[in-house]
Each structure stands twice: as structure tokens, then as C-alpha cells.
Protein backbone atom coordinates (compact mmCIF):
# COMPACT_ATOMS: atom_id res chain seq x y z
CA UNK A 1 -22.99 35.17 -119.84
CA UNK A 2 -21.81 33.21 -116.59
CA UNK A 3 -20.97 30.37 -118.50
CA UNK A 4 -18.79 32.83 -120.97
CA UNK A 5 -17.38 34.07 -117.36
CA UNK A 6 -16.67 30.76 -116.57
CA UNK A 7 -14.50 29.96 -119.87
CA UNK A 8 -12.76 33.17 -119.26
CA UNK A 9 -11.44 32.16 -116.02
CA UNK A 10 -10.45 28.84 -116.49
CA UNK A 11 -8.20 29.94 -119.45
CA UNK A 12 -7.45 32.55 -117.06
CA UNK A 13 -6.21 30.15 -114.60
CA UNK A 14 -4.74 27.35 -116.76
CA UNK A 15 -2.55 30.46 -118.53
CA UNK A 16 -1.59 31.80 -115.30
CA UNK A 17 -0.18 28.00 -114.65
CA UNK A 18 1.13 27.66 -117.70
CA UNK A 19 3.33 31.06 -117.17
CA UNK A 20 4.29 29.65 -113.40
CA UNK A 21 5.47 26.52 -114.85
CA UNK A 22 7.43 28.02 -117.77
CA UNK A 23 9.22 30.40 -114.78
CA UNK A 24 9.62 27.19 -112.53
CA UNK A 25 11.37 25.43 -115.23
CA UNK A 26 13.60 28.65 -115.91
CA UNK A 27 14.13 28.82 -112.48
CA UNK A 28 15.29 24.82 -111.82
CA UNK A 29 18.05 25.28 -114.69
CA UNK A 30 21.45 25.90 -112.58
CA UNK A 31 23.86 28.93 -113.22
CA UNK A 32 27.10 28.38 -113.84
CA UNK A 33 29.48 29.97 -111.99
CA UNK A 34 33.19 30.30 -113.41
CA UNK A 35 34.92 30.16 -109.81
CA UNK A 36 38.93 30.52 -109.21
CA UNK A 37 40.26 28.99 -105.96
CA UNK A 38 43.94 29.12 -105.07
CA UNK A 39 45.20 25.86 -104.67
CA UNK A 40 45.81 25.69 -100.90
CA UNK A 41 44.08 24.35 -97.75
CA UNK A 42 42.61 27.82 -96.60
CA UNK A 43 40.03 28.01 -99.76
CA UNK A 44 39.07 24.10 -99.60
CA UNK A 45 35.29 25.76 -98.55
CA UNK A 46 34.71 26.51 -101.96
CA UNK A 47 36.16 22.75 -103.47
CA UNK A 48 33.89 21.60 -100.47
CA UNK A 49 31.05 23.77 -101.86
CA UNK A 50 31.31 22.32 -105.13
CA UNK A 51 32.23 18.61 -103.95
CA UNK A 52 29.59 18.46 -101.12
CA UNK A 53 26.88 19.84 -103.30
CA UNK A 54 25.95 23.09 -101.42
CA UNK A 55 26.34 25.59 -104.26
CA UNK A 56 24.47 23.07 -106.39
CA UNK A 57 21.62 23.48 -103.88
CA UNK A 58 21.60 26.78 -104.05
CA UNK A 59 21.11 26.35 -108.11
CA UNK A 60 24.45 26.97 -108.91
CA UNK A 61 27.37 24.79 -111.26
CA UNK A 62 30.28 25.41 -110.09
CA UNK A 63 33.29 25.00 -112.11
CA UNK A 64 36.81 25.55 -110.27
CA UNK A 65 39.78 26.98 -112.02
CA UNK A 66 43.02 26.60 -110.19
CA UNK A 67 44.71 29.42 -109.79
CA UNK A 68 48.39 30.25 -107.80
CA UNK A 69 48.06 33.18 -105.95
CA UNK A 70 45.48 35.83 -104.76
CA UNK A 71 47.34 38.37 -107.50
CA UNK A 72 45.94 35.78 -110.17
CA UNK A 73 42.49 35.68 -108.93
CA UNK A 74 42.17 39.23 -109.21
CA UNK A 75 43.75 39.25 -112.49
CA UNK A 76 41.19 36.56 -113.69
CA UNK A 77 38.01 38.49 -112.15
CA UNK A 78 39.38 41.69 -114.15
CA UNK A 79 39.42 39.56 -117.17
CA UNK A 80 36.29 38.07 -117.14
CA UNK A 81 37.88 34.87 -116.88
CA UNK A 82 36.09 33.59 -113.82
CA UNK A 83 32.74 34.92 -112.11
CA UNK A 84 34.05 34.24 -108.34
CA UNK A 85 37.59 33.87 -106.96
CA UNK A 86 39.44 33.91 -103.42
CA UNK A 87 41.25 36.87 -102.74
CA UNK A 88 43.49 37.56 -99.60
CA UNK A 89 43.12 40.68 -97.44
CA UNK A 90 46.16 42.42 -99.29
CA UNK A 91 45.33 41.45 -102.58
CA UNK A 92 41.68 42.59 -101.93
CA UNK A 93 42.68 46.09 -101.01
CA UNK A 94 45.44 46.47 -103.74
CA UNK A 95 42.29 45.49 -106.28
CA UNK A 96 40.02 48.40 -104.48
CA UNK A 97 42.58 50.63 -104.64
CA UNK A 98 43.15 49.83 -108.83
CA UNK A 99 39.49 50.19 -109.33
CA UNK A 100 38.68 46.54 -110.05
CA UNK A 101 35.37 45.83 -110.71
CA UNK A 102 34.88 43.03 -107.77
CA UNK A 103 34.03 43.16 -104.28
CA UNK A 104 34.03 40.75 -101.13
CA UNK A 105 31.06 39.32 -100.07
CA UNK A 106 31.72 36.80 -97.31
CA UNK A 107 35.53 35.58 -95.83
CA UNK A 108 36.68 32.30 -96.92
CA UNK A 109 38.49 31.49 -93.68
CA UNK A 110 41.13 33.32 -91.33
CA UNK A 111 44.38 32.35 -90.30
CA UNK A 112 47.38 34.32 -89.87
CA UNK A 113 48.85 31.24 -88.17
CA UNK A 114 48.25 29.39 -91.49
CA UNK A 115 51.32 31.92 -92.60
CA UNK A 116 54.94 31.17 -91.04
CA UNK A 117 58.48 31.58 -91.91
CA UNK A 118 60.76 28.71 -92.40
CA UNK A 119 64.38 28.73 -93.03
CA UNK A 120 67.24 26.53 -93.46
CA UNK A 121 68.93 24.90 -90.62
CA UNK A 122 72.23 25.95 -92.61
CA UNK A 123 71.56 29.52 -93.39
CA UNK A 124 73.10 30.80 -89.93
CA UNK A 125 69.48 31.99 -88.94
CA UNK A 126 68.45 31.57 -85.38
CA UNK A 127 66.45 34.19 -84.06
CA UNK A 128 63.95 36.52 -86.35
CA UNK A 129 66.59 39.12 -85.73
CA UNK A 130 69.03 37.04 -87.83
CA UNK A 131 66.54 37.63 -90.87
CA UNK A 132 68.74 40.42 -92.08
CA UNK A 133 70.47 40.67 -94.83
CA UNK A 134 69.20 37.15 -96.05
CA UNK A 135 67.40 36.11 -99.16
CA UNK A 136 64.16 35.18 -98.23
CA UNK A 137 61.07 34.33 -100.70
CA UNK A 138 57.97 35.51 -100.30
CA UNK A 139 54.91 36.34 -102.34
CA UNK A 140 54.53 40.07 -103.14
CA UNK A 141 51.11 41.88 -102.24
CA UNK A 142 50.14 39.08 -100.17
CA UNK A 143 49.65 38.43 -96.17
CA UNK A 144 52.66 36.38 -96.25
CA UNK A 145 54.93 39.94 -97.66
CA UNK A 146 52.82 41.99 -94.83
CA UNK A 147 53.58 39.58 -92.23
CA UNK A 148 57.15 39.85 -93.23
CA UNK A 149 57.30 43.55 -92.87
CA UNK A 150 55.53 43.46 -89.65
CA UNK A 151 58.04 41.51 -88.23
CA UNK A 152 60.83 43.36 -89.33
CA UNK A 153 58.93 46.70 -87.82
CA UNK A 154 58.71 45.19 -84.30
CA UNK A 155 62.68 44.11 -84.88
CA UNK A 156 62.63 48.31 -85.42
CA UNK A 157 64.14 46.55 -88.90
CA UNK A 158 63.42 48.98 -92.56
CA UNK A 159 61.65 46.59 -94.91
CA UNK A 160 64.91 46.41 -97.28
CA UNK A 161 67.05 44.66 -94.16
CA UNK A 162 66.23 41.44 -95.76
CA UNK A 163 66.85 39.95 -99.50
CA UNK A 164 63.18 39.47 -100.90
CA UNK A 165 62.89 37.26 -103.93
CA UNK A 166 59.06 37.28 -105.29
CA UNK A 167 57.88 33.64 -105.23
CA UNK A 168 54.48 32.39 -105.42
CA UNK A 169 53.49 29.80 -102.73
CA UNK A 170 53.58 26.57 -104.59
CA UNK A 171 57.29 26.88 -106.01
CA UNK A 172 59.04 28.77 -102.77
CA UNK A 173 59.39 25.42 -101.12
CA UNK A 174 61.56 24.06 -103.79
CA UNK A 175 63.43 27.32 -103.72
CA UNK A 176 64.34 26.64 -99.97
CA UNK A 177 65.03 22.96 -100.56
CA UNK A 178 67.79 23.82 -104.04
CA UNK A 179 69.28 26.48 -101.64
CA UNK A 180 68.12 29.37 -103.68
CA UNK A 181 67.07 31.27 -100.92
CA UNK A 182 67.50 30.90 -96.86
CA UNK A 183 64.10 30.91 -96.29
CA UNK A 184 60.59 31.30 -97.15
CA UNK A 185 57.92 33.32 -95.90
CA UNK A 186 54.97 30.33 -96.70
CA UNK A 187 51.60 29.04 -96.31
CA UNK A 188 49.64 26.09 -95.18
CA UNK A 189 50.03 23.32 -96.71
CA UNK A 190 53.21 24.69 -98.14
CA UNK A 191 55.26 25.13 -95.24
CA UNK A 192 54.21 21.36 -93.40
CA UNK A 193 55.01 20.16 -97.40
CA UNK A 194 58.71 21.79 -96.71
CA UNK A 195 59.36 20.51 -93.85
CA UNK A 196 58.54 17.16 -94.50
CA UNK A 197 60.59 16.81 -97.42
CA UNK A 198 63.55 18.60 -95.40
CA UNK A 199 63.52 16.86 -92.20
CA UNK A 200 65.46 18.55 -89.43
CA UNK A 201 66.70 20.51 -92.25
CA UNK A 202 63.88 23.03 -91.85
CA UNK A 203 63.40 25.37 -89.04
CA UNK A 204 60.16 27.15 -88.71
CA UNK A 205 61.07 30.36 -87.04
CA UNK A 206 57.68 31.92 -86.42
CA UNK A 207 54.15 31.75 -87.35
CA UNK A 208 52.21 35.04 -88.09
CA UNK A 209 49.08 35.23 -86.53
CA UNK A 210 49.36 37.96 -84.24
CA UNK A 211 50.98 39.82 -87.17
CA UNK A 212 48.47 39.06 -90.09
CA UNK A 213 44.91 38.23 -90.53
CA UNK A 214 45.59 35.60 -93.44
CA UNK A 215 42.52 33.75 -95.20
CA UNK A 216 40.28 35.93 -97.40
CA UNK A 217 37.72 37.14 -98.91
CA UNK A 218 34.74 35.40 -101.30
CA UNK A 219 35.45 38.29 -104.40
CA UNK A 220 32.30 38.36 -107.28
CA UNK A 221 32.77 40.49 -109.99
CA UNK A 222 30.32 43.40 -110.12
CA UNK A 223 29.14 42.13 -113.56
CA UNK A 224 28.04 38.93 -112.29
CA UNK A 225 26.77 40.72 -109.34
CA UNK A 226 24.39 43.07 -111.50
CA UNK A 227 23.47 40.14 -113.38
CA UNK A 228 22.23 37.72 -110.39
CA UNK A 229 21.14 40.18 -107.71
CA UNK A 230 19.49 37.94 -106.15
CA UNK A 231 21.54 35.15 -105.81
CA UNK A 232 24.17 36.67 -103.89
CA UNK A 233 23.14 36.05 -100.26
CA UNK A 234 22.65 32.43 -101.78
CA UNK A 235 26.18 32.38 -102.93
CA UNK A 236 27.65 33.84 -99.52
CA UNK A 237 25.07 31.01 -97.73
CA UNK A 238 26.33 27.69 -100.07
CA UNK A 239 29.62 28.98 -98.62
CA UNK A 240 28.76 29.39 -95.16
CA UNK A 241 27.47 25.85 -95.29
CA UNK A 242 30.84 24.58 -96.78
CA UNK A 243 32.63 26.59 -94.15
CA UNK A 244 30.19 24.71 -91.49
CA UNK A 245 30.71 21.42 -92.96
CA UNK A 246 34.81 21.89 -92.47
CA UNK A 247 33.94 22.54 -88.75
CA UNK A 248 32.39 19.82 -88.49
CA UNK A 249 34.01 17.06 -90.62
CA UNK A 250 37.20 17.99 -90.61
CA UNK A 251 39.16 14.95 -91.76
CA UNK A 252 36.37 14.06 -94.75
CA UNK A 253 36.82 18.14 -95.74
CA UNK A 254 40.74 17.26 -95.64
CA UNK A 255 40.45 14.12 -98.11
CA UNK A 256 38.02 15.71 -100.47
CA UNK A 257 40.50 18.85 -100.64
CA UNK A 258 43.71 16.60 -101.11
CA UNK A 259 42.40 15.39 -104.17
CA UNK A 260 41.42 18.63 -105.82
CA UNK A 261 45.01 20.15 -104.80
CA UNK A 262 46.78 17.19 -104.93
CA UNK A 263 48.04 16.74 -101.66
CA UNK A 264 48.67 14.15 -98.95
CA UNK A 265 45.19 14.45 -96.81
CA UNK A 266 46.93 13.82 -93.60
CA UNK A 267 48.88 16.93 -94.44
CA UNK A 268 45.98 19.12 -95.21
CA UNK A 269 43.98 17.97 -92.09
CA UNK A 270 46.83 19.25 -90.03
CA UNK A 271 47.48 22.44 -91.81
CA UNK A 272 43.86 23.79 -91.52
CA UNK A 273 44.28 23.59 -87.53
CA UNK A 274 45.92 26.82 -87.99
CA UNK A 275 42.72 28.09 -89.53
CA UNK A 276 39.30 29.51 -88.51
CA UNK A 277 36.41 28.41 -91.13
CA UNK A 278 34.16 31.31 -89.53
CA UNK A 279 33.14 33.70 -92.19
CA UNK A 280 32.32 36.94 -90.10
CA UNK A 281 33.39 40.10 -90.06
CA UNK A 282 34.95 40.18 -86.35
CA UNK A 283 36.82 43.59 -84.89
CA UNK A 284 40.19 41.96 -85.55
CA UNK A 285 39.43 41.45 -89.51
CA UNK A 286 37.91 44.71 -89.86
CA UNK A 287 41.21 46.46 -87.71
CA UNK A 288 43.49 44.54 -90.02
CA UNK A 289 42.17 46.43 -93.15
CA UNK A 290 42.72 49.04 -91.79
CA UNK A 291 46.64 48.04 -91.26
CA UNK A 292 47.10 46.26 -94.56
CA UNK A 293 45.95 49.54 -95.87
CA UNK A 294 48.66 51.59 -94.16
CA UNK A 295 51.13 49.20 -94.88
CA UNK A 296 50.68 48.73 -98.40
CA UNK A 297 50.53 52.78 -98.99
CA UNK A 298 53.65 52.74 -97.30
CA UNK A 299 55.15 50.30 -99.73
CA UNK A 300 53.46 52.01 -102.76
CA UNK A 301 52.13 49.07 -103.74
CA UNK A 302 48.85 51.57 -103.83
CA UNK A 303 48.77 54.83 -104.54
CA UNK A 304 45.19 55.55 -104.12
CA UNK A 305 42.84 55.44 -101.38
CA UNK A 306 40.00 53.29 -100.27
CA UNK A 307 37.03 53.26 -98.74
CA UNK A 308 37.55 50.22 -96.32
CA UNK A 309 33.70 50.79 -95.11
CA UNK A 310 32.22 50.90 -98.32
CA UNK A 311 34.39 48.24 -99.54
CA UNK A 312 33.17 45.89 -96.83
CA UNK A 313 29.29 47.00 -96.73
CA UNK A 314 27.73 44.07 -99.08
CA UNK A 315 29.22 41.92 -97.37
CA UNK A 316 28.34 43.63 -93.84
CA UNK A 317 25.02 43.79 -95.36
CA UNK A 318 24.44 39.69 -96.45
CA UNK A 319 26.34 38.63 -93.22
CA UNK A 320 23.68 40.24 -91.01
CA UNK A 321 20.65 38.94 -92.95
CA UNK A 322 22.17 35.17 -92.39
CA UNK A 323 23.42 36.24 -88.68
CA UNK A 324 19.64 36.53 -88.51
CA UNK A 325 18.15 34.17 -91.44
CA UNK A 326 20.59 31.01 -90.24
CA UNK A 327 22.16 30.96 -87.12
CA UNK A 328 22.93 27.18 -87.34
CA UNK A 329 25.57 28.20 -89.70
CA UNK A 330 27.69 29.74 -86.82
CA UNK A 331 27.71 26.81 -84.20
């Protein structure tokens, strides 16, 4: 009988080890991840994520899709074309209000300085009061379009004093430089791009921190979400690292970005001093919800309302386990 006892534990035991190893093996396989990214130097955390190996560590393959604007990452996260994507602040809200099945997790990076206007030295535009009644590009439903009508509000300006013509930020420089427009309403590396190829050509008016929050928001689809419970904090921590890593290597994070957007790396390292790589929640990102959402009812670009708490809470949620978990993340 003890002998029989024996036997029965051993295979006992040896199953037990077999099942372990068959969940270990499982477990080693990476996910892929379909990720968009916007092809500017605000989202290089997630090409440094994927370049720099963090997401693989975290047992995730990565594959990027290029994307032009934050109106096209929500698109492809609708679509099931991608799994993650970057989404600004405005574009974020507009896909709350529409019912999108994503939500933010973690921010990307901040920046409204990363935003500015430039105009042409020949367009008769001096002073931000001079804005009116030009043609100016800008990207609809984005911080750039907010920061726009922010400044005309403090100019005591309507929104219609100026000429908008709906650009996305890649081809608005060329707009300025042809003389289809007077100006641009741009991003980083977009508007150092500009001025570069237009010499004393370009003016830069203004940039728009103290009017927008710029940078984003990490979006996951709620499919992929209920799919991979578990991995989410480790998605929102691969970033954090990434974000960490820009921090603290700069003009490496610049040169690995370059490539992946194709742009001069001297260009990118300077555009991303007008960015914050800090992925927290802070009072000023959580007030400027609450602004984007007033000014984008006003513009009936949504119609419906939104929760801004609940549409914040997993990521409230994951950022205070790793405020906790990982402090070394935030030095």
C-alpha cells in the first residue's frame, strides 16, 4: 500500500510539472500587439518601446503602423486595424463622446509647447491679433485646432475670424512653403522642419503651452483589453520605461526615432525639448479635459457627453499601482 502511495505521488508530481511546464512555455510565447503611432517626435516612447526592447520584455511583439494624425488612430482602433494607438487629448474625448470602444491607459508625453503657430514673413502677420481674416491650416479635432481657438478667445476673437483649411501635420508645412495658406497651426518636428526649409521666411508667432495640454494618451481597444487583462499594467509599465529611457538618453531616443519617422535626428532632439516624457495624470492634464470638453461641445464637434472621470479611471487605477510598484520610473 505505501509503495502504491508512493507511485501515486510521484506521477502526481511529475504531472503537476508537466502541466507547469506546458503553461511556462505558453506563457514565454510573445503577444503581438498591432500598435499605431503618429509619425512625430511626441510618440517616439512607443518606437523606443519597440526599438529598446521594453515591450518585448514585458512579452509583447510590437509591430508599429504609421499613422498621420490622432483622427486616424482612432479610426484604426474602431476598425480593428491596430490593438494600441496614440491618441491626443481632443481626439480622445471626440472618440468617448462617439462611443468608441478604446480607452486611455497611460499619457504618451505632454507638451502644449510642442504645438506653435508659424506664418509667413510675407503674409502681413505680426502680432496674433493680425491672425484674422487669414487662411491658416490646421488639423481639425486636434490640440493644434483647440489651441487655435483659445487664442482667438483671449484676442475676444469668434472662432470663424480666421480662414481654417483642414491639414494634417505632415503636409501643412508644404502648404505654408507653396503659399497656400499664411500660416500653419503645427507640431514638433513639423514646425522646426518649416522653418528650416524657409529660413527667415518663417515667423513663429507663438507656441501653445499655456493654451493646450498637447501629447496624449496610450488608447487600447476594449477588445484587446478583455482579451489580456492582465497584461495591461505591463503594457502601461514597457511604456513608462520607454518614457524613462527618453529622460534619460535623450539624443540616442532622438536617433533611434529619426529613423523610424524619417527625420534629421538633430531636429528631433531639439523638438522634444518642448516636451515632458512624464506619463501621470497631473491637475493641469486632468483640468484640460475638462476644457477640451467644453470647447469641442461648443464647436459641435461632439454632441454627446462624457464622463471625463470614468473615462480616465483605468488609467488612474494602473498609474497608482506603478506610483507604488516602481517609483524609479518617475526620477
Amino acid at each position: 500500500m505505501l509503495n502504491k502511495a508512493k507511485s501515486a505521488v510521484i506521477v502526481a508530481v511529475i504531472a503537476a510539472g508537466l502541466a507547469l511546464g506546458s503553461r511556462g512555455g505558453a506563457a514565454q510565447q510573445p503577444l503581438k500587439v498591432r500598435v499605431g503611432m503618429v509619425t512625430v517626435a511626441s510618440q517616439m516612447a512607443l518606437e523606443i518601446g519597440r526599438a529598446k526592447g521594453f515591450f518585448a520584455n514585458h512579452g509583447f511583439d510590437v509591430d508599429i503602423m504609421p499613422l498621420a494624425t490622432g483622427v486616424q488612430a482612432n479610426q484604426a482602433l474602431a476598425a480593428d486595424q491596430v490593438d494600441w494607438s496614440a491618441g491626443g487629448v481632443e481626439s480622445t474625448i471626440v472618440a468617448a463622446s462617439n462611443a468608441l470602444p478604446f480607452k486611455p491607459y497611460t499619457m504618451y508625453a505632454k507638451g502644449g509647447d510642442s504645438l506653435g503657430i508659424l506664418v509667413r514673413k510675407d503674409s502681413g502677420i505680426k502680432t496674433l491679433s493680425d491672425l484674422k481674416g487669414k487662411r491658416i491650416a490646421v488639423a481639425t479635432g486636434t490640440a493644434s485646432a483647440e489651441g487655435l481657438s483659445q487664442v482667438l478667445k483671449s484676442l475676444n476673437l469668434p472662432n470663424d475670424a480666421v480662414q481654417k483649411v483642414n491639414a494634417n501635420f505632415g503636409n501643412m508645412g508644404q502648404m505654408v512653403i507653396q503659399g497656400a495658406v499664411d500660416g500653419m497651426v503645427g507640431l514638433e518636428p513639423f514646425l522646426t522642419l518649416t522653418v528650416q526649409k524657409m529660413g527667415d521666411n518663417a515667423v513663429l508667432l507663438t507656441r501653445l503651452g499655456k493654451y493646450v495640454q498637447g501629447g496624449g494618451f496610450l488608447l487600447i481597444s476594449d477588445k484587446w483589453a478583455q482579451a489580456h487583462p492582465n497584461k495591461l499594467r505591463d503594457a502601461v509599465e514597457a511604456l513608462w520605461e520607454a518614457e524613462k529611457f527618453v529622460r534619460d538618453n535623450p539624443q540616442e531616443a532622438s536617433d533611434i526615432d529619426a529613423k523610424a519617422i524619417k527625420a534629421d535626428p538633430a531636429i528631433v532632439e531639439a523638438s522634444i525639448k518642448w516636451l515632458s516624457f512624464n506619463p501621470l495624470l497631473d491637475d493641469f492634464t486632468l483640468a484640460s479635459l475638462k476644457t477640451t470638453f467644453d470647447y469641442l461641445s461648443a464647436e459641435k464637434i461632439i454632441t454627446r457627453d462624457v464622463d471625463l472621470k470614468a473615462l480616465v479611471a483605468p488609467a488612474q487605477r494602473i498609474e497608482d499601482e506603478l506610483k507604488t510598484a516602481r517609483p524609479d520610473l518617475l526620477h
